[in-house]
C-alpha atoms as a PDB file:
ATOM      1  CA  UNK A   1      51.132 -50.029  22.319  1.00  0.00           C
ATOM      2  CA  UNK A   2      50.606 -46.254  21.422  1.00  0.00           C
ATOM      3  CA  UNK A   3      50.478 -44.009  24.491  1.00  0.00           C
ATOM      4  CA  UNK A   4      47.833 -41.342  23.279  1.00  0.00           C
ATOM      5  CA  UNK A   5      48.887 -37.394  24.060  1.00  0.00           C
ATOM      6  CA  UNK A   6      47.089 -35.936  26.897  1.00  0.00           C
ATOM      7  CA  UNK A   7      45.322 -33.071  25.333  1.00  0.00           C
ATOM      8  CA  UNK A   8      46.820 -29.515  27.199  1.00  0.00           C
ATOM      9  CA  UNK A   9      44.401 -26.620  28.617  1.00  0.00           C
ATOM     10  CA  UNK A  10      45.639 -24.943  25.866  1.00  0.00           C
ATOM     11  CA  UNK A  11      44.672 -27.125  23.073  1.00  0.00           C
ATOM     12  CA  UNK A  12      41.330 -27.414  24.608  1.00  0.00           C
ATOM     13  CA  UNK A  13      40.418 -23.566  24.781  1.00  0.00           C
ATOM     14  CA  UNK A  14      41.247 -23.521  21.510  1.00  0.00           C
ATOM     15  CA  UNK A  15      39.016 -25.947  20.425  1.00  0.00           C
ATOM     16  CA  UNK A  16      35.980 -24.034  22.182  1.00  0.00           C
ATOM     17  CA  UNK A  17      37.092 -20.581  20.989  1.00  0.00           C
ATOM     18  CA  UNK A  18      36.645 -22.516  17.379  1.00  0.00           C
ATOM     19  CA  UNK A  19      33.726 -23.621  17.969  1.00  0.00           C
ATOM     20  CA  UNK A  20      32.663 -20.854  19.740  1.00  0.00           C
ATOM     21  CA  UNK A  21      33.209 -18.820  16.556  1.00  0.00           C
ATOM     22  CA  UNK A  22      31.460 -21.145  14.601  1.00  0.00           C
ATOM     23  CA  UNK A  23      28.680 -20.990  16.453  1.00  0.00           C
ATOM     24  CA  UNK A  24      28.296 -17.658  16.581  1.00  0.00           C
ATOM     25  CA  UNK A  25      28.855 -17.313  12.347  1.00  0.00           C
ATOM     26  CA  UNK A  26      26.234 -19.477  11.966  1.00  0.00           C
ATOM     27  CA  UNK A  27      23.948 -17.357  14.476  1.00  0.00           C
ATOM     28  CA  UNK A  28      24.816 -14.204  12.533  1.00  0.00           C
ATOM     29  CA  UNK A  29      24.060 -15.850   8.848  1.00  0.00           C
ATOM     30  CA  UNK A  30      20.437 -17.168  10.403  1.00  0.00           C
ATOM     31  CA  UNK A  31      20.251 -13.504  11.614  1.00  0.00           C
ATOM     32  CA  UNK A  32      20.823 -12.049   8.865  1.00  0.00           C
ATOM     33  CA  UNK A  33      18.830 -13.997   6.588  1.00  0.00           C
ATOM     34  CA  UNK A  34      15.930 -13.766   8.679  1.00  0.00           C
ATOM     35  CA  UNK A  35      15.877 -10.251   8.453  1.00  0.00           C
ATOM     36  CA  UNK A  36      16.849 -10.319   4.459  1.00  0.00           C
ATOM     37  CA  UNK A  37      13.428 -12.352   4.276  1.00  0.00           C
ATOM     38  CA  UNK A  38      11.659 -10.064   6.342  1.00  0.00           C
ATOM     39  CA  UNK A  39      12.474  -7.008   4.445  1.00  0.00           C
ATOM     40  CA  UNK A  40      11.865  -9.009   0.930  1.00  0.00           C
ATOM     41  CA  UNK A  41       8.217 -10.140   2.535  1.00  0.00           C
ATOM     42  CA  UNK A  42       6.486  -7.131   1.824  1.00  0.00           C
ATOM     43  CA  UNK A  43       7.519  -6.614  -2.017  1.00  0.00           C
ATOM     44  CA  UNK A  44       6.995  -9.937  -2.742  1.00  0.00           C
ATOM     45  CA  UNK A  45       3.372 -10.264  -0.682  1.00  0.00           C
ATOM     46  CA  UNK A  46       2.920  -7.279  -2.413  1.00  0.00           C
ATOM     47  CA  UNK A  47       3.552  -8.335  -6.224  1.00  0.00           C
ATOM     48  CA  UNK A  48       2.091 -11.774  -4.997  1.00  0.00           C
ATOM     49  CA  UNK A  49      -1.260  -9.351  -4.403  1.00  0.00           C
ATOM     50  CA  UNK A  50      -0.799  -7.816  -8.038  1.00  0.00           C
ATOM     51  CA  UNK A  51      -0.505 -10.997 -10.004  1.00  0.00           C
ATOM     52  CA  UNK A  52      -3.178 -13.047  -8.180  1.00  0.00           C
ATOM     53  CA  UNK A  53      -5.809 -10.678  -7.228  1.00  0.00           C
ATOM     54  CA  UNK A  54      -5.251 -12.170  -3.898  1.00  0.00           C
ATOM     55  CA  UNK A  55      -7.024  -9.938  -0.963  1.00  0.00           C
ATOM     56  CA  UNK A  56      -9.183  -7.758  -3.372  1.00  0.00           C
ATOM     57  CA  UNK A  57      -6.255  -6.380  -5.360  1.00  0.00           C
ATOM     58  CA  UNK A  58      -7.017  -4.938  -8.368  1.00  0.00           C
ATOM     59  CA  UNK A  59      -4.868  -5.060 -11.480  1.00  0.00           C
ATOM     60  CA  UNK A  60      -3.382  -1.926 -13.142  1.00  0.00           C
ATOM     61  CA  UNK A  61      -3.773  -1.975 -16.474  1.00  0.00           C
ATOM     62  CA  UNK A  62      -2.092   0.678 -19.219  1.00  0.00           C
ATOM     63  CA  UNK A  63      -4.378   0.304 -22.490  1.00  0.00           C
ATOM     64  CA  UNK A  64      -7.860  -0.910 -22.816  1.00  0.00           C
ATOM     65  CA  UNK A  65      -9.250  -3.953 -23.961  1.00  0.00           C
ATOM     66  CA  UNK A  66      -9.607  -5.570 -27.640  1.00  0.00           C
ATOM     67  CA  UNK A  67     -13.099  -6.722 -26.662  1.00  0.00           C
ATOM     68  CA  UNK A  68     -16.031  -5.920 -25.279  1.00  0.00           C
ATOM     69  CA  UNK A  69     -18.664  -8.197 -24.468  1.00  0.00           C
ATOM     70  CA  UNK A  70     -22.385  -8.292 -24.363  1.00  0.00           C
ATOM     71  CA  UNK A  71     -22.207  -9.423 -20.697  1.00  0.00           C
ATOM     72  CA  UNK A  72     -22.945  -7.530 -18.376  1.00  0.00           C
ATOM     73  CA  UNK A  73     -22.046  -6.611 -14.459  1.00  0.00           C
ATOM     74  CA  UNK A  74     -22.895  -4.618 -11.718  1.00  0.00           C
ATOM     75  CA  UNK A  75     -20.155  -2.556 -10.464  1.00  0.00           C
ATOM     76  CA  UNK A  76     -21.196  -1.039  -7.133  1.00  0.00           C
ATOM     77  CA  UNK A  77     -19.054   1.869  -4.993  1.00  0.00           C
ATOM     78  CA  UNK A  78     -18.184   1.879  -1.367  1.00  0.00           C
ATOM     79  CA  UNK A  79     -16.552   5.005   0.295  1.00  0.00           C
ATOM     80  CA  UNK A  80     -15.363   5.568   3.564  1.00  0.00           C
ATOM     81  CA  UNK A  81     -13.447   7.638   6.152  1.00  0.00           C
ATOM     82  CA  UNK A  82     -11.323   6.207   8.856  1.00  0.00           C
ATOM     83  CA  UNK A  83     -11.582   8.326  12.544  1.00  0.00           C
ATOM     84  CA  UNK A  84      -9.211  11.445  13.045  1.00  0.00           C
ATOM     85  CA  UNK A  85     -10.108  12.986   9.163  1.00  0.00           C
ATOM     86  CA  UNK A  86     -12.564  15.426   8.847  1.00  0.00           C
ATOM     87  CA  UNK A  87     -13.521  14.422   5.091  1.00  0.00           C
ATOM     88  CA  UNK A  88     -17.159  14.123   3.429  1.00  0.00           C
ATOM     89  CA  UNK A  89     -16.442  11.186   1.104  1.00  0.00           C
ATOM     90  CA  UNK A  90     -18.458   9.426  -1.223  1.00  0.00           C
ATOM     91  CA  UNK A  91     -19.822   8.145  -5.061  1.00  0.00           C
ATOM     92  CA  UNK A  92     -21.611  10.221  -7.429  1.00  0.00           C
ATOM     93  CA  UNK A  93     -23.154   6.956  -8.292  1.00  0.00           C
ATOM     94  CA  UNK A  94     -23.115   4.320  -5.850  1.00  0.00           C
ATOM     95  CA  UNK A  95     -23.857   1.484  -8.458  1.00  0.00           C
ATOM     96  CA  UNK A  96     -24.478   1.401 -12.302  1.00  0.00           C
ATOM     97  CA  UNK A  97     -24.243  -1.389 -15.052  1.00  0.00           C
ATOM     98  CA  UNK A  98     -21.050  -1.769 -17.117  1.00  0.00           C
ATOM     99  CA  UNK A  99     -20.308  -4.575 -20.346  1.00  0.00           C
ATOM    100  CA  UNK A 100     -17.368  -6.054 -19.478  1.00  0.00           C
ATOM    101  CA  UNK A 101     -14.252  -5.166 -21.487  1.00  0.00           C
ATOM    102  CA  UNK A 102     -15.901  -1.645 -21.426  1.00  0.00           C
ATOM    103  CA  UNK A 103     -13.793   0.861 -20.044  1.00  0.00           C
ATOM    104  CA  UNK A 104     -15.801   3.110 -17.965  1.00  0.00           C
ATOM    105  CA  UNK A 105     -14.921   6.556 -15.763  1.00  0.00           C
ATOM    106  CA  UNK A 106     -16.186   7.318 -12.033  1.00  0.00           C
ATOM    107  CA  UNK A 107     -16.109   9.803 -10.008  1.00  0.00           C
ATOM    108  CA  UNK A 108     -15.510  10.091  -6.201  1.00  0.00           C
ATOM    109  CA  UNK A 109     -15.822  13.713  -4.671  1.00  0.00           C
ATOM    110  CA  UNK A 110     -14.458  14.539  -1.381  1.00  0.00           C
ATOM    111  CA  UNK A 111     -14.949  17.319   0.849  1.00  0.00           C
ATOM    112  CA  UNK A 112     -12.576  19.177   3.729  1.00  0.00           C
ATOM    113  CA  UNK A 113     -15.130  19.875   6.248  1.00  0.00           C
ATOM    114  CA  UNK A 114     -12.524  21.392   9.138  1.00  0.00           C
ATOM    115  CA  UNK A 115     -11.324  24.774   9.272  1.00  0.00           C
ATOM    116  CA  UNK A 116      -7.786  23.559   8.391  1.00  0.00           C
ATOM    117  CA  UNK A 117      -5.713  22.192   5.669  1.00  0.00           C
ATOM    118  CA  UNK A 118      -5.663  17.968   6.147  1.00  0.00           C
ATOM    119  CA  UNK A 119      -4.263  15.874   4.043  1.00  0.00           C
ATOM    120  CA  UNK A 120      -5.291  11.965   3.729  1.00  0.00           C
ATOM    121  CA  UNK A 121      -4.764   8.997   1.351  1.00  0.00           C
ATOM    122  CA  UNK A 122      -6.764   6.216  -0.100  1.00  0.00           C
ATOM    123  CA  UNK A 123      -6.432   2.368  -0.067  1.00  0.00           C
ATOM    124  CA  UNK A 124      -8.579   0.038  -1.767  1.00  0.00           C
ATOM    125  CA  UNK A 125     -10.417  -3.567  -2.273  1.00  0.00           C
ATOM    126  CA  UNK A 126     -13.045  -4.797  -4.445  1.00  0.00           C
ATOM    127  CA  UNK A 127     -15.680  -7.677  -3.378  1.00  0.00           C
ATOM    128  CA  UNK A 128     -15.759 -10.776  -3.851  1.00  0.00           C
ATOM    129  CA  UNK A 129     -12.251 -10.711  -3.211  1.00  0.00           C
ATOM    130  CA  UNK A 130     -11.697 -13.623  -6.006  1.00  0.00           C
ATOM    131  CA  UNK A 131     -12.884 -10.539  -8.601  1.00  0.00           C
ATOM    132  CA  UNK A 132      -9.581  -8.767  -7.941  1.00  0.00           C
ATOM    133  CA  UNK A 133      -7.469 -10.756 -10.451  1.00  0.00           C
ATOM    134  CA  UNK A 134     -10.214  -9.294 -13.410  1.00  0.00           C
ATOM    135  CA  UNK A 135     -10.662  -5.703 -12.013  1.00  0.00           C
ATOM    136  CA  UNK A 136      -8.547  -3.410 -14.611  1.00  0.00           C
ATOM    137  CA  UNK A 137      -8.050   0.002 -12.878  1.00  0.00           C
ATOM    138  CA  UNK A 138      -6.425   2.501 -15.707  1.00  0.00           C
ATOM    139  CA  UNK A 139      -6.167   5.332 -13.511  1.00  0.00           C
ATOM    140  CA  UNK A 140      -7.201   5.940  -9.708  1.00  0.00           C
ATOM    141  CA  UNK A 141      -5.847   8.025  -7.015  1.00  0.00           C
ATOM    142  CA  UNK A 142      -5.193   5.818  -4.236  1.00  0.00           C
ATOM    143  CA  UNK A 143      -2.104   5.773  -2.228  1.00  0.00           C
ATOM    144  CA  UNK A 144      -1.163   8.960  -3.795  1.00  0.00           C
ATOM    145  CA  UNK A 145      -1.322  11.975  -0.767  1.00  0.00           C
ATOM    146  CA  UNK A 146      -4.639  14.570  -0.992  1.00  0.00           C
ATOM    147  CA  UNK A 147      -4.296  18.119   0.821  1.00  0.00           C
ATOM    148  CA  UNK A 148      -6.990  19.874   0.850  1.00  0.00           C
ATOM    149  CA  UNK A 149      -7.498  22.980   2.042  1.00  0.00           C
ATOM    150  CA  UNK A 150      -9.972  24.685   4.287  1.00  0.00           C
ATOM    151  CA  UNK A 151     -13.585  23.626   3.325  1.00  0.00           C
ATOM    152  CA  UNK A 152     -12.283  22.484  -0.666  1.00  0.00           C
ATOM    153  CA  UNK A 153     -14.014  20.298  -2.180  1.00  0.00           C
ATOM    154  CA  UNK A 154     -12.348  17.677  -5.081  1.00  0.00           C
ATOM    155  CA  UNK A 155     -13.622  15.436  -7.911  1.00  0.00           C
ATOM    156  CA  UNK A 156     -11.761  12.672  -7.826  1.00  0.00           C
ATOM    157  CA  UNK A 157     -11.995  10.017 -11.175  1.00  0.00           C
ATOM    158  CA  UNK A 158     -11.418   6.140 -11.329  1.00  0.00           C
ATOM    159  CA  UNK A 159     -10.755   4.637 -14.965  1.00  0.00           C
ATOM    160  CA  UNK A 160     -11.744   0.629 -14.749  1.00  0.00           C
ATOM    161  CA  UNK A 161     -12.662  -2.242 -16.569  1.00  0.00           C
ATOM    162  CA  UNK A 162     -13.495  -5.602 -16.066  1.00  0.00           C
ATOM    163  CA  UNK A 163     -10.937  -8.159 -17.678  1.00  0.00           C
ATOM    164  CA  UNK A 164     -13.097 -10.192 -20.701  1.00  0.00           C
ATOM    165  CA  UNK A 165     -10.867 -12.634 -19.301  1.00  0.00           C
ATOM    166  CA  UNK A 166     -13.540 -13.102 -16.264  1.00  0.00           C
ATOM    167  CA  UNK A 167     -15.808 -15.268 -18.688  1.00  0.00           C
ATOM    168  CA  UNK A 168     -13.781 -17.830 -18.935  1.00  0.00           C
ATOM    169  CA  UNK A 169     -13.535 -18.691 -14.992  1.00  0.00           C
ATOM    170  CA  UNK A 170     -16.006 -20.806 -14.196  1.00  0.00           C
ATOM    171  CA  UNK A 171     -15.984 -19.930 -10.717  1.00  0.00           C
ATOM    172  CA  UNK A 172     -17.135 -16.559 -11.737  1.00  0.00           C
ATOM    173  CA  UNK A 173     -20.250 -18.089 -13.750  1.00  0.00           C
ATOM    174  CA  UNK A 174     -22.831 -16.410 -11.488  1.00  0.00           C
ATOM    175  CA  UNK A 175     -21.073 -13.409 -10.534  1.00  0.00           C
ATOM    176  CA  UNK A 176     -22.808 -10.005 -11.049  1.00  0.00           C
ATOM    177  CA  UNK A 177     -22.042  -7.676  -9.207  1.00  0.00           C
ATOM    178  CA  UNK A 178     -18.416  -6.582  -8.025  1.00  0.00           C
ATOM    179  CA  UNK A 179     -17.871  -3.864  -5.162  1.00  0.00           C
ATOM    180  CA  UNK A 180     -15.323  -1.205  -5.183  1.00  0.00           C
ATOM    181  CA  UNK A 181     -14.294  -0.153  -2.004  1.00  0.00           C
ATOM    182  CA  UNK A 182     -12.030   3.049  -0.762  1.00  0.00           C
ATOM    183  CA  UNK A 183     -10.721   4.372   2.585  1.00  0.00           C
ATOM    184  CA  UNK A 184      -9.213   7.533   3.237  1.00  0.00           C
ATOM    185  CA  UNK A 185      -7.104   7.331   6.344  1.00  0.00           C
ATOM    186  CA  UNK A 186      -5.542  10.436   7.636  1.00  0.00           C
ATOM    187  CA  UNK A 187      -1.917  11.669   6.925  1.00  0.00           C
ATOM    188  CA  UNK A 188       0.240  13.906   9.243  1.00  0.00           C
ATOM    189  CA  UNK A 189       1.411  16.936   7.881  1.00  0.00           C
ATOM    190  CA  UNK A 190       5.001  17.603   8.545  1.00  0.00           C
ATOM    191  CA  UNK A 191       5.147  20.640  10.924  1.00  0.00           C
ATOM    192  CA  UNK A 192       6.613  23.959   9.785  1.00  0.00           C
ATOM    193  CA  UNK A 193      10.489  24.935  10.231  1.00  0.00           C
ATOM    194  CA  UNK A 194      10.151  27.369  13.650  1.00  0.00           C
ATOM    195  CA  UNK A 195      11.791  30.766  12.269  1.00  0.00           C
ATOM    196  CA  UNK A 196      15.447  31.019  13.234  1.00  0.00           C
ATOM    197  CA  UNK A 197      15.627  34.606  15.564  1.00  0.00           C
ATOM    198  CA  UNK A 198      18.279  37.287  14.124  1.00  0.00           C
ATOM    199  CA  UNK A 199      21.360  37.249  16.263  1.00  0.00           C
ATOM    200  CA  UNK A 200      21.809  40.624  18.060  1.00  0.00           C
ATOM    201  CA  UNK A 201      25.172  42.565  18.111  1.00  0.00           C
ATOM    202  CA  UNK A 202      27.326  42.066  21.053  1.00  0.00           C
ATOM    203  CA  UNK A 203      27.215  45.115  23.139  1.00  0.00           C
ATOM    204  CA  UNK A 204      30.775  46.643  23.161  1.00  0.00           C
ATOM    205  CA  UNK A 205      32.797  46.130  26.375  1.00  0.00           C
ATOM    206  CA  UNK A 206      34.094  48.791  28.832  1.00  0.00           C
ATOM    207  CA  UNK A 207      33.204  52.327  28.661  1.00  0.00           C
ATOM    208  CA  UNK A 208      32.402  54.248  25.800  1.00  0.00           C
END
């Protein structure tokens, strides 16, 4: 019969500080990819946004369309200011008719109506949100920072179309009007470097 070896204190803490280690490795990889996943969550929701249209975001497009069609659409324009900017904000034309495929210009204008330079910056969704995915903007100025000065005023322009493509959803059969909404929201300006005082000579010691 085979007497079994009587395991040692020894033996045994060295066991737990093995799996102690092991245990905390593992803790540190789940960690760490956690926070890998967290960081890669916003590019990814963010291209996931681009691609789909998903939450009313528009497509960026770089040329214009080889078509445009005899139908029609109503593309209307929604401006607005979020608290703490002192903006005037709004569409020359709050709604006109466009063919889609036809690329077509608007203009926002916005107004600084404090005594003070502020600087905001627009974000943006169109309506029905589904109408993202076929929204073509070719040039716009959101999320780009505007400073304006003391009572300026700016024309702002948006270069769109809507995607041909958009015919051949079905779900969009009986859509006819799409809204284009901005938002300024208020930016911080970055306070000004306090000037640095001259040094002054040290007074000689003792009597002169």
């Amino acid at each position: 019969m085979t007497e079994s070896i009587p395991t040692t204190p020894v033996t045994t803490r060295k066991a737990r500080t093995s799996r102690d280690v092991m245990v905390a490795s593992a803790c540190g990889f789940f960690v760490a990819l956690m926070v890998g996943a967290a960081y890669a969550a916003v590019p990814f929701y963010n291209w996931f946004c681009r691609v789909t249209g998903f939450n009313g975001t528009t497509q960026v497009a770089v040329s214009a369309p080889s078509a445009t069609l005899e139908r029609r659409i109503a593309v209307r324009f929604d401006s607005n200011v979020s608290g703490g900017l002192p903006w005037k904000f709004e569409a020359e034309k709050t709604e006109i008719e466009v063919r889609i495929g036809e690329v077509v210009t608007a203009f926002y204008t916005v107004t600084n109506q404090s005594a003070r330079a502020t600087t905001g910056v627009a974000a943006y969704n169109v309506a029905p949100l589904t109408a993202g995915l076929y929204f073509q903007k070719i040039n716009c100025f959101c999320f780009n920072e505007q400073k304006l000065g003391p009572g300026e005023k700016r024309e702002m322009p948006v270069v769109f179309y809507v995607d041909p493509a958009l015919v051949a959803d079905k779900d969009h059969d009986t859509l006819n009007t799409i809204t284009l909404s901005y938002t300024f929201y208020p930016v911080k300006d970055e306070p000004k470097p306090k000037p640095v005082a001259a040094s002054q000579p040290e007074k000689p010691k003792g009597n002169l």
